[in-house]
C-alpha atoms as a PDB file:
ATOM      1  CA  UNK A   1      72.129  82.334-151.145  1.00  0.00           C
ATOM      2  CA  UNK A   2      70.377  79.711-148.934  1.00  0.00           C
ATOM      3  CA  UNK A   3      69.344  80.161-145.636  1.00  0.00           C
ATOM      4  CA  UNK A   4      69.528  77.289-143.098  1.00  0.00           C
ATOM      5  CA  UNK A   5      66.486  77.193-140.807  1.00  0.00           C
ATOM      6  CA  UNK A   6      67.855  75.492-137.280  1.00  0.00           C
ATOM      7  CA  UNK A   7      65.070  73.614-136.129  1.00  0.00           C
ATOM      8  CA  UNK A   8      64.653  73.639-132.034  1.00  0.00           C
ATOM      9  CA  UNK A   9      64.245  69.961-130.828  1.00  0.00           C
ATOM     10  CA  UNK A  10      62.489  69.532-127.766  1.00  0.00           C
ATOM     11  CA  UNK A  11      63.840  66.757-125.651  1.00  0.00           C
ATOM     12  CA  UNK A  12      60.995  65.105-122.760  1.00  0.00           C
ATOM     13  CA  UNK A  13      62.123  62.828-119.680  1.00  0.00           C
ATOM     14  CA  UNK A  14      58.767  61.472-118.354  1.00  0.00           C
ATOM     15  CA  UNK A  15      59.228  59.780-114.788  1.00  0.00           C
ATOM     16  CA  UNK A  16      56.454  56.851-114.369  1.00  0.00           C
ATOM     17  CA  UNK A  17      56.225  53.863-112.284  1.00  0.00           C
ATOM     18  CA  UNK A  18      55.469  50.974-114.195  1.00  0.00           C
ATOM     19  CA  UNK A  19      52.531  50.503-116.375  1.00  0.00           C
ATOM     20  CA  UNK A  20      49.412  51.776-113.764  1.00  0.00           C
ATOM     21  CA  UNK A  21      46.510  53.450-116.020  1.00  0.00           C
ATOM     22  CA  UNK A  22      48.303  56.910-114.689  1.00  0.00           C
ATOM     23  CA  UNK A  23      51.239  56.100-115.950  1.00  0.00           C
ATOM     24  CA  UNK A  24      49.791  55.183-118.960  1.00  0.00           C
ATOM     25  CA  UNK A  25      47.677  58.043-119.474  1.00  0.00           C
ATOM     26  CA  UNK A  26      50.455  60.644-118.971  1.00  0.00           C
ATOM     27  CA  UNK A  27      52.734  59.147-121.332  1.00  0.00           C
ATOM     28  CA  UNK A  28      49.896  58.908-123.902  1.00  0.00           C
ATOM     29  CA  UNK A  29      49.027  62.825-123.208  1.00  0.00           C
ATOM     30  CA  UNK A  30      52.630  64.243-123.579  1.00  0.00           C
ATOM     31  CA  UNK A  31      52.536  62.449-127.119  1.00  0.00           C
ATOM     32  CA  UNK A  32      49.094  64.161-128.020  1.00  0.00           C
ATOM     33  CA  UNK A  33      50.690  67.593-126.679  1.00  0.00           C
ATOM     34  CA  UNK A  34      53.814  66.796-128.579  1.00  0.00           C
ATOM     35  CA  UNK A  35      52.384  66.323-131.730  1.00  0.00           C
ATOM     36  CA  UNK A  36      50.021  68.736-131.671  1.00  0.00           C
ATOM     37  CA  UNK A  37      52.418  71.697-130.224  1.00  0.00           C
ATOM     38  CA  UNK A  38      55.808  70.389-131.367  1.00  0.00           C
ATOM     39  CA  UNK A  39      55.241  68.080-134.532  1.00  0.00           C
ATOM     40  CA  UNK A  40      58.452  66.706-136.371  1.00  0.00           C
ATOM     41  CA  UNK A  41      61.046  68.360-133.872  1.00  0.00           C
ATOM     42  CA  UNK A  42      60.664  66.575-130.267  1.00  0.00           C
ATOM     43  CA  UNK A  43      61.853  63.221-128.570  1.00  0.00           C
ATOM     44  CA  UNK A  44      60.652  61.927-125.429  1.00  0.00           C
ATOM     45  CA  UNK A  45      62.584  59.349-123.315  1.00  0.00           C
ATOM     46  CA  UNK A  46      60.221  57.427-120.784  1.00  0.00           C
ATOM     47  CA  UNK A  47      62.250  56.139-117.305  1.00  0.00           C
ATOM     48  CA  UNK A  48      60.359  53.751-114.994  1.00  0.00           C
ATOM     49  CA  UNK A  49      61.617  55.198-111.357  1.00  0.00           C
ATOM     50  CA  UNK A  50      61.225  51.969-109.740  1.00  0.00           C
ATOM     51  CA  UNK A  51      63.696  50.282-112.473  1.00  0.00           C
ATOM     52  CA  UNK A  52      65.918  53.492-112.658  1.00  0.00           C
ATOM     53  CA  UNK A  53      65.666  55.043-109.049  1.00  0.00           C
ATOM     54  CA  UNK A  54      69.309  56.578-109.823  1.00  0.00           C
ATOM     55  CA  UNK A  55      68.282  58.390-112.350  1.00  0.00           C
ATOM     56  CA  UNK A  56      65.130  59.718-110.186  1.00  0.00           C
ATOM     57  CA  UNK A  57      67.232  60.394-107.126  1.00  0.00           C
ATOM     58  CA  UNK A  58      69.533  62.563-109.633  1.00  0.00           C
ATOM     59  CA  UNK A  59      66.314  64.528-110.902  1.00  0.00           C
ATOM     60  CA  UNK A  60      64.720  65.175-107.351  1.00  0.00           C
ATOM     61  CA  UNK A  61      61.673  63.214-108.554  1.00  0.00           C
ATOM     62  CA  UNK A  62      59.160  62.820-105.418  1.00  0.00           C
ATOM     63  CA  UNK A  63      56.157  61.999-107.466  1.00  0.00           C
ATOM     64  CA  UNK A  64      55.241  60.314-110.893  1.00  0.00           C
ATOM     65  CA  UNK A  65      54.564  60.987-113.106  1.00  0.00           C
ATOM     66  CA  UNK A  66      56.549  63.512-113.894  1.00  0.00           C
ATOM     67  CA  UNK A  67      57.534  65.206-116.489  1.00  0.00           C
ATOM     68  CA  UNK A  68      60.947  67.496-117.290  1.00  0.00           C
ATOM     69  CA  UNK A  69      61.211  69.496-120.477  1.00  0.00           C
ATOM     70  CA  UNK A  70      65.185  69.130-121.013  1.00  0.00           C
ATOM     71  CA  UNK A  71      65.823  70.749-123.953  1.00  0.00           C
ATOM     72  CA  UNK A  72      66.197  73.682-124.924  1.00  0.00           C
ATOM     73  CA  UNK A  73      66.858  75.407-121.354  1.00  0.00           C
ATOM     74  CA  UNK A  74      65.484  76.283-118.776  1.00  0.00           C
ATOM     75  CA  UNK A  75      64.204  73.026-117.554  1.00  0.00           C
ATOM     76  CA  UNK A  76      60.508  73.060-116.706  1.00  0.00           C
ATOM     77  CA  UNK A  77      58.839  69.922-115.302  1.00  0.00           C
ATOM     78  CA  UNK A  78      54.831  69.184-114.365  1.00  0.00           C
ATOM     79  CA  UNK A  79      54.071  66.819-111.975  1.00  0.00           C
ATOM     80  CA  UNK A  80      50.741  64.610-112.985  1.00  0.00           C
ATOM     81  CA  UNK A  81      48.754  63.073-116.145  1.00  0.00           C
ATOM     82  CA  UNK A  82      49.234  65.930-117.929  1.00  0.00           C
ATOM     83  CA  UNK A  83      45.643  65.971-118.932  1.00  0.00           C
ATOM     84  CA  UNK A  84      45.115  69.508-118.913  1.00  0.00           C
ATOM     85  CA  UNK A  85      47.031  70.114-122.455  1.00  0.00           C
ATOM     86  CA  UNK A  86      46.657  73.974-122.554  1.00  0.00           C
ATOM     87  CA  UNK A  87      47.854  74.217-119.184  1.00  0.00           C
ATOM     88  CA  UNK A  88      51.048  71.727-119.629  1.00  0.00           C
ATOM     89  CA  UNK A  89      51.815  73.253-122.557  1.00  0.00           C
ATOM     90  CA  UNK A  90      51.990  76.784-120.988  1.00  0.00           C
ATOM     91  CA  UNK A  91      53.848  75.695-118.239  1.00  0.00           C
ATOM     92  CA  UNK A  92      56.614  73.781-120.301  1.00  0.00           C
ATOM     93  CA  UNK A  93      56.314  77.303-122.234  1.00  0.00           C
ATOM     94  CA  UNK A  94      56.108  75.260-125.367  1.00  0.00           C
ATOM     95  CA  UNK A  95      55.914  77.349-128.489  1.00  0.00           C
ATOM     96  CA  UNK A  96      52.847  79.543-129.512  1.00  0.00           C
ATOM     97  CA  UNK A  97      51.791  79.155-126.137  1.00  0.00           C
ATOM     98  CA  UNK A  98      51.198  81.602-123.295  1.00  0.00           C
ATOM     99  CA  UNK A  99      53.379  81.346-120.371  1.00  0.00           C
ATOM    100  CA  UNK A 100      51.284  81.140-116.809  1.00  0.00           C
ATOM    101  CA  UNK A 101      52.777  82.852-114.104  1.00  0.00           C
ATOM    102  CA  UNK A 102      53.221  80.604-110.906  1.00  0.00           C
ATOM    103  CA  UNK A 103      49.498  81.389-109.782  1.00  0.00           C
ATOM    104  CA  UNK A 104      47.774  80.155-112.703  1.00  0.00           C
ATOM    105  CA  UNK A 105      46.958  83.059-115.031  1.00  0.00           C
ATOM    106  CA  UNK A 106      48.380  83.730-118.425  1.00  0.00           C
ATOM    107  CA  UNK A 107      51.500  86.443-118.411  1.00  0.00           C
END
């Protein structure tokens, strides 16, 4: 008998506004973190705010970039360039990663 392996997709909504080198930079480093963490099972939808502002209003985004992890739940989201890829990755408590606890450390 076979046994079907379900294979978790994890589903990214980065927040930017236009294409400023931040912007740039954070969309750039959730790729790196996605293929290095989550390789093969992970899509990543990128929304300008200023051409969507709906869509921001509806997520509560103050700042960009942003970043909301939206599957599988909870939602996490990091506000920023995302170039600290250990600490991203522990804080959108991707797999194989330890969580940090709201003041910084590991749990």
């Amino acid at each position: 008998m076979a046994v079907l392996r379900s294979v978790v997709t994890y589903s990214f909504r980065l927040y930017v506004v236009g294409q400023t080198p931040r912007s740039l930079t954070a969309v750039a480093n959730l790729r790196v973190l996605c293929e290095t963490y989550l390789p093969g099972c992970h899509e990543i939808e990128v929304i300008d705010a200023a051409e969507r502002p709906d869509l921001a209003e509806e997520e509560r985004i103050l700042a960009t970039p942003t970043v909301i992890r939206i599957k599988p739940p909870p939602r996490f989201r990091v506000i920023g360039d995302l170039s600290d890829q250990g600490q991203v990755a522990a804080f959108l408590d991707l797999p194989g990663v330890d969580r940090l606890s709201p003041q910084g450390g590991a749990q």
